[in-house]
C-alpha atoms as a PDB file:
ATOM      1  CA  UNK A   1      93.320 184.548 -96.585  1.00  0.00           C
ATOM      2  CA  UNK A   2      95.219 184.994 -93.121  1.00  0.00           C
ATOM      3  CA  UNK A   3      97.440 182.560 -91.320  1.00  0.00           C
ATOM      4  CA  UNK A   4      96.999 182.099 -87.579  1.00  0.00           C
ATOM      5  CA  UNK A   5      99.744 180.665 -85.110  1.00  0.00           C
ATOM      6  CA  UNK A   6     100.081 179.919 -81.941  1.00  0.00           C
ATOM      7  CA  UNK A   7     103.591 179.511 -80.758  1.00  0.00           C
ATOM      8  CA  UNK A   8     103.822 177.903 -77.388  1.00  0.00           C
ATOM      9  CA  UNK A   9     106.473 176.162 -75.481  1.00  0.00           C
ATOM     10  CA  UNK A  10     104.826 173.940 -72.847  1.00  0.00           C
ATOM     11  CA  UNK A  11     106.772 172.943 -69.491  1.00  0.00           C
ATOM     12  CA  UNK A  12     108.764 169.796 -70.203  1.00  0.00           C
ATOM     13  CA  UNK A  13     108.312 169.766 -73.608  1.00  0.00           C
ATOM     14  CA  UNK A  14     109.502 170.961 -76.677  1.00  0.00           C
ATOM     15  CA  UNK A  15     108.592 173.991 -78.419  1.00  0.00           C
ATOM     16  CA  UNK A  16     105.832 173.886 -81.026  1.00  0.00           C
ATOM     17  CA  UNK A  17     104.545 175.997 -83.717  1.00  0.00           C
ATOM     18  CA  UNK A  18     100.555 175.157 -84.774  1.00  0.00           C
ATOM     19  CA  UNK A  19      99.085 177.187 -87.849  1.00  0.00           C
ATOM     20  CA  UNK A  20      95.699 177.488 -89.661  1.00  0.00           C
ATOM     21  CA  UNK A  21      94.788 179.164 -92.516  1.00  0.00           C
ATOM     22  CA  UNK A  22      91.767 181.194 -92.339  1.00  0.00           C
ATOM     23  CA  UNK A  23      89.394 182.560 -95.727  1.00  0.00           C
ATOM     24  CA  UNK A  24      87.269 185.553 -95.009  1.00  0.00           C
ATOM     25  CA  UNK A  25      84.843 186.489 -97.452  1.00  0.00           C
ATOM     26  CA  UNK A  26      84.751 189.547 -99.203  1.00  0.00           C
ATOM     27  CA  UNK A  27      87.376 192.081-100.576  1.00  0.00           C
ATOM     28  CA  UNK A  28      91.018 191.240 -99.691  1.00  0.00           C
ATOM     29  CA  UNK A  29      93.035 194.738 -98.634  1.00  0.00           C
ATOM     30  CA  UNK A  30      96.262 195.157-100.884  1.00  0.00           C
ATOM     31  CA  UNK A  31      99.347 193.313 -99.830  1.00  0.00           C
ATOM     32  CA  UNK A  32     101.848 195.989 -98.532  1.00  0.00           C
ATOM     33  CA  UNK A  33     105.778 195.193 -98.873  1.00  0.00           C
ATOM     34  CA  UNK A  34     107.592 195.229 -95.638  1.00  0.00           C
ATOM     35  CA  UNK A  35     110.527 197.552 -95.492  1.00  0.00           C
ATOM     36  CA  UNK A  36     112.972 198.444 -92.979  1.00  0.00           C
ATOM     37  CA  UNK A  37     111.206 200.396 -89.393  1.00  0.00           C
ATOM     38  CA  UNK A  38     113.685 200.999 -87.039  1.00  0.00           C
ATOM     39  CA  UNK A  39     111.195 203.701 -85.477  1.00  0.00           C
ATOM     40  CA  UNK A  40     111.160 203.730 -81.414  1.00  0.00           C
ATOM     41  CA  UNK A  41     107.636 202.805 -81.062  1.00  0.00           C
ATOM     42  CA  UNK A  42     105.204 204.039 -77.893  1.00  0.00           C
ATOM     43  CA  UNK A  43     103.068 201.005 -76.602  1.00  0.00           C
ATOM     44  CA  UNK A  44     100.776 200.909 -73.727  1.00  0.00           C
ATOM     45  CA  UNK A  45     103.536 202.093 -70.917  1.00  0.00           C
ATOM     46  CA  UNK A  46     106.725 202.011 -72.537  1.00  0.00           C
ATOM     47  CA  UNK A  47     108.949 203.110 -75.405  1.00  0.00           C
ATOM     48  CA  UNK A  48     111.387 200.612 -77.330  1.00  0.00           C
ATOM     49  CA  UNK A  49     113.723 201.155 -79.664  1.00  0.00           C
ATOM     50  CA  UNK A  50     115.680 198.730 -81.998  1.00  0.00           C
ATOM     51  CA  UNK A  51     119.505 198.619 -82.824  1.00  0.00           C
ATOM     52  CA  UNK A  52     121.027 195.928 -84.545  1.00  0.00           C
ATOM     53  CA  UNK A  53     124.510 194.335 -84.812  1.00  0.00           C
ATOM     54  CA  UNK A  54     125.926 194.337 -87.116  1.00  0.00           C
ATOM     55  CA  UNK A  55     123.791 197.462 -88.427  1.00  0.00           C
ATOM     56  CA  UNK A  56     123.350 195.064 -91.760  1.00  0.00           C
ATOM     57  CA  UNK A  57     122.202 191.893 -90.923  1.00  0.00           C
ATOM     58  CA  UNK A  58     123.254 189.132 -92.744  1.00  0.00           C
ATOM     59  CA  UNK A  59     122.171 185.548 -93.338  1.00  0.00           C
ATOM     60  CA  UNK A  60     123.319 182.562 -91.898  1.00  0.00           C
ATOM     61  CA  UNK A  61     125.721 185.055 -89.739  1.00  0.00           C
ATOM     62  CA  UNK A  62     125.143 185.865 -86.028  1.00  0.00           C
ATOM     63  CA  UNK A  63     123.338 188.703 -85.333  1.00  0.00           C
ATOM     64  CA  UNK A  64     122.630 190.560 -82.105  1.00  0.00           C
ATOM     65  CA  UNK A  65     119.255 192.811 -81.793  1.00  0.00           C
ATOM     66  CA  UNK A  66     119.114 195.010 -78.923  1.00  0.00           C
ATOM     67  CA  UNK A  67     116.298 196.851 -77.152  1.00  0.00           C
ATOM     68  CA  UNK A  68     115.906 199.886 -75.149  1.00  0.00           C
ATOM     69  CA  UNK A  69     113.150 200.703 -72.809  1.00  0.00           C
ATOM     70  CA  UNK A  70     112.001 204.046 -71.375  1.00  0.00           C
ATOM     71  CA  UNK A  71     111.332 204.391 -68.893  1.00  0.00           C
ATOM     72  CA  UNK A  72     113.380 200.978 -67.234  1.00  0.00           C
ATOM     73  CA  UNK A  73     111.829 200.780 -63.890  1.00  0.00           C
ATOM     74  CA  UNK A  74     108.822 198.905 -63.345  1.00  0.00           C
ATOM     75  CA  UNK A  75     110.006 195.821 -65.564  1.00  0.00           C
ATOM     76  CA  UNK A  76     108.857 192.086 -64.406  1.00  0.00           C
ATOM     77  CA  UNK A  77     109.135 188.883 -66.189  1.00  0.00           C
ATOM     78  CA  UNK A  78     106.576 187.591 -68.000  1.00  0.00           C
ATOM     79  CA  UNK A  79     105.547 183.623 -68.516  1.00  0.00           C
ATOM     80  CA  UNK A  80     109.048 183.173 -67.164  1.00  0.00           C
ATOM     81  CA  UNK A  81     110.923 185.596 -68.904  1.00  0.00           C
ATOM     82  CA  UNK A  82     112.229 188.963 -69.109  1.00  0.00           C
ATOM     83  CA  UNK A  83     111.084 189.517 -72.999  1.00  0.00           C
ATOM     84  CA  UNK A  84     109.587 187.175 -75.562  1.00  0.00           C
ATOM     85  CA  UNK A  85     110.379 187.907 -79.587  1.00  0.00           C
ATOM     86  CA  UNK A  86     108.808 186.019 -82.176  1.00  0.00           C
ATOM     87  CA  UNK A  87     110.607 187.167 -85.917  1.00  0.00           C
ATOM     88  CA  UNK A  88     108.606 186.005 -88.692  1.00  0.00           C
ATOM     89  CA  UNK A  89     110.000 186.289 -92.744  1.00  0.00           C
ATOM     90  CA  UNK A  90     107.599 187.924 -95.100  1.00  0.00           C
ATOM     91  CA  UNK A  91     106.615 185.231 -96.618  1.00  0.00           C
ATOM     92  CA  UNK A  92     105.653 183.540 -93.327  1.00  0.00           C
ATOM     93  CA  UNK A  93     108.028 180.553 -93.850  1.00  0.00           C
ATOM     94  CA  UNK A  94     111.154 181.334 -91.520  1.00  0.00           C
ATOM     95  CA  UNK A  95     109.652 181.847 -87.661  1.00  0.00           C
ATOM     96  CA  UNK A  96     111.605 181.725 -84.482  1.00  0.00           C
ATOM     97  CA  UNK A  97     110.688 182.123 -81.192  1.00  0.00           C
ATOM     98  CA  UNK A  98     113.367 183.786 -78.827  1.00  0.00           C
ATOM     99  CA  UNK A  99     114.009 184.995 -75.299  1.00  0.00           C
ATOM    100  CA  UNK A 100     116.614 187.502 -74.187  1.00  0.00           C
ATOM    101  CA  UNK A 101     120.381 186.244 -73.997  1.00  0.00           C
ATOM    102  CA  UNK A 102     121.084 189.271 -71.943  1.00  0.00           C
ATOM    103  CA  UNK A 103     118.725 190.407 -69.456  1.00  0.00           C
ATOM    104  CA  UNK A 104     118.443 191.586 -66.047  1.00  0.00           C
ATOM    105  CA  UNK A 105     115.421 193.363 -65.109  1.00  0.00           C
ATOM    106  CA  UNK A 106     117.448 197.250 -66.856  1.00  0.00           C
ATOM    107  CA  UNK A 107     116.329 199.349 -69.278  1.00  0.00           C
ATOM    108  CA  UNK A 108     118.539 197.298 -71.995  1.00  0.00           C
ATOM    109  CA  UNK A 109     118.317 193.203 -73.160  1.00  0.00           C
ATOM    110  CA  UNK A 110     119.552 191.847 -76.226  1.00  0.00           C
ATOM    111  CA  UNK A 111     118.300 189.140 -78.249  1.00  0.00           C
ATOM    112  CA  UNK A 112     121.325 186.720 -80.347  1.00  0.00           C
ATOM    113  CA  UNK A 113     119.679 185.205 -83.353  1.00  0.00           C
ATOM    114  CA  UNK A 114     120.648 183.459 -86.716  1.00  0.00           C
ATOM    115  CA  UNK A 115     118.365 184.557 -89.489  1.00  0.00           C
ATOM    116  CA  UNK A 116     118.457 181.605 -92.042  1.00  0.00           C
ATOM    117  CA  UNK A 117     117.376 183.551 -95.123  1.00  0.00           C
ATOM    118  CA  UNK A 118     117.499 186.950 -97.069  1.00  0.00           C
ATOM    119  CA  UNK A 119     114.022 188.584 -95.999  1.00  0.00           C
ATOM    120  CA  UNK A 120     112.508 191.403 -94.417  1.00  0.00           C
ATOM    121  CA  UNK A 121     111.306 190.237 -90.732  1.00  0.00           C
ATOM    122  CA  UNK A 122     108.882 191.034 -88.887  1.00  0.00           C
ATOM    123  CA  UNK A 123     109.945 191.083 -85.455  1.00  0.00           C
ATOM    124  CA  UNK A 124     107.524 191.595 -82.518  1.00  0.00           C
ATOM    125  CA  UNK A 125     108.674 191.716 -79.127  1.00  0.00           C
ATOM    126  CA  UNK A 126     106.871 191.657 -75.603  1.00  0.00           C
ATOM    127  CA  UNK A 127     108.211 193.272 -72.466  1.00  0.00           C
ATOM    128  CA  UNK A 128     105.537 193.085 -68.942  1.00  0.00           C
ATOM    129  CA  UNK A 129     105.685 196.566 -67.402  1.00  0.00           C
ATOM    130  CA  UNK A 130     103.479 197.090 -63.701  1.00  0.00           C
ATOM    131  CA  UNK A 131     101.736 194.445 -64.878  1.00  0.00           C
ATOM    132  CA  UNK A 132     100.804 195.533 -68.423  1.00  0.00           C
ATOM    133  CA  UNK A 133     101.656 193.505 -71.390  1.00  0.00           C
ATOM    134  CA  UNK A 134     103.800 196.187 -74.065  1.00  0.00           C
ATOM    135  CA  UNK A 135     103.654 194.600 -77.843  1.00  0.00           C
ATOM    136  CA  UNK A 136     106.188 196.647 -80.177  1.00  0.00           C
ATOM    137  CA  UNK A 137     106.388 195.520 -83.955  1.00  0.00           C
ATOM    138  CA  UNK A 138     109.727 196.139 -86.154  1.00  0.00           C
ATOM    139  CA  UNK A 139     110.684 195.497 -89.486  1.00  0.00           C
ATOM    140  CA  UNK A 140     114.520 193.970 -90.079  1.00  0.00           C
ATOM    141  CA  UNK A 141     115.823 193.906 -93.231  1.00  0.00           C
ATOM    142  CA  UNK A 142     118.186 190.939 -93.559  1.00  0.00           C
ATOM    143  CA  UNK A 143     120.886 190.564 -96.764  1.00  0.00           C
ATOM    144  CA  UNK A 144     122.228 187.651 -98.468  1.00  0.00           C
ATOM    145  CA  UNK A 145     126.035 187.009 -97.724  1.00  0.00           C
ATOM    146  CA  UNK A 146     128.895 188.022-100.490  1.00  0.00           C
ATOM    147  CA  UNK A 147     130.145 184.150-101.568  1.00  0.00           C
ATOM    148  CA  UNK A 148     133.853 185.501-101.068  1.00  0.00           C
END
């Protein structure tokens, strides 16, 4: 079984989320756990690297993800922005669709987001390079609060 979206935001509308559900015959591959990867990762013409902030992310609680790109020159927009993230949960219930709160065409742009629920995410994150596309996938471990 795999699960298809297609997250779009068309002009003058508002954003919107389809999915299908797909079955493939034949043998299903074992279902691997997501765990934290803060790795830098190497796409087609950049690097990027994660930090977060706080460094534990908590639910319900403001959280600011930040990217760095080597090398920063060369950066463009792309459909209209500078980045695009989309952060799924695990279980493929919690999905949000984000664009940099702090951008300028650098090396550096951070992303503010609210992650409703205790999950790992799966965050993937699109900068446009010379004109090349760069896709970079992270895992973000996110904690329930301490009722105080």
């Amino acid at each position: 079984m795999y699960r298809v979206l297609g997250d779009f935001y068309p002009d003058a509308a508002t954003p919107q989320l389809l999915s299908q559900t797909l079955y493939v015959p034949g043998q299903a591959p074992a279902r691997r756990a997501l765990a934290r990867d803060y790795s830098p990762k190497q796409t087609e013409n950049l690097k990027v690297s994660i930090t977060t902030s706080p460094e534990t992310l908590v639910a319900g609680l403001s959280a600011r993800v930040r990217f760095a790109l080597e090398p920063g020159d060369g950066l463009e927009r792309y459909l209209g922005a500078w980045a695009h993230m989309l952060a799924a949960s695990d279980d493929l219930i919690d999905m949000m669709h984000a664009h940099p709160t702090i951008a300028d065409g650098t090396h550096e742009m951070q992303f503010d987001l609210v992650f409703p629920r205790p999950r790992v995410y799966r965050i993937w994150v699109q900068f446009q390079r010379h004109g090349v596309v760069n896709t970079a996938q992270f895992d973000v471990p996110v904690i329930a609060s301490n009722p105080s």
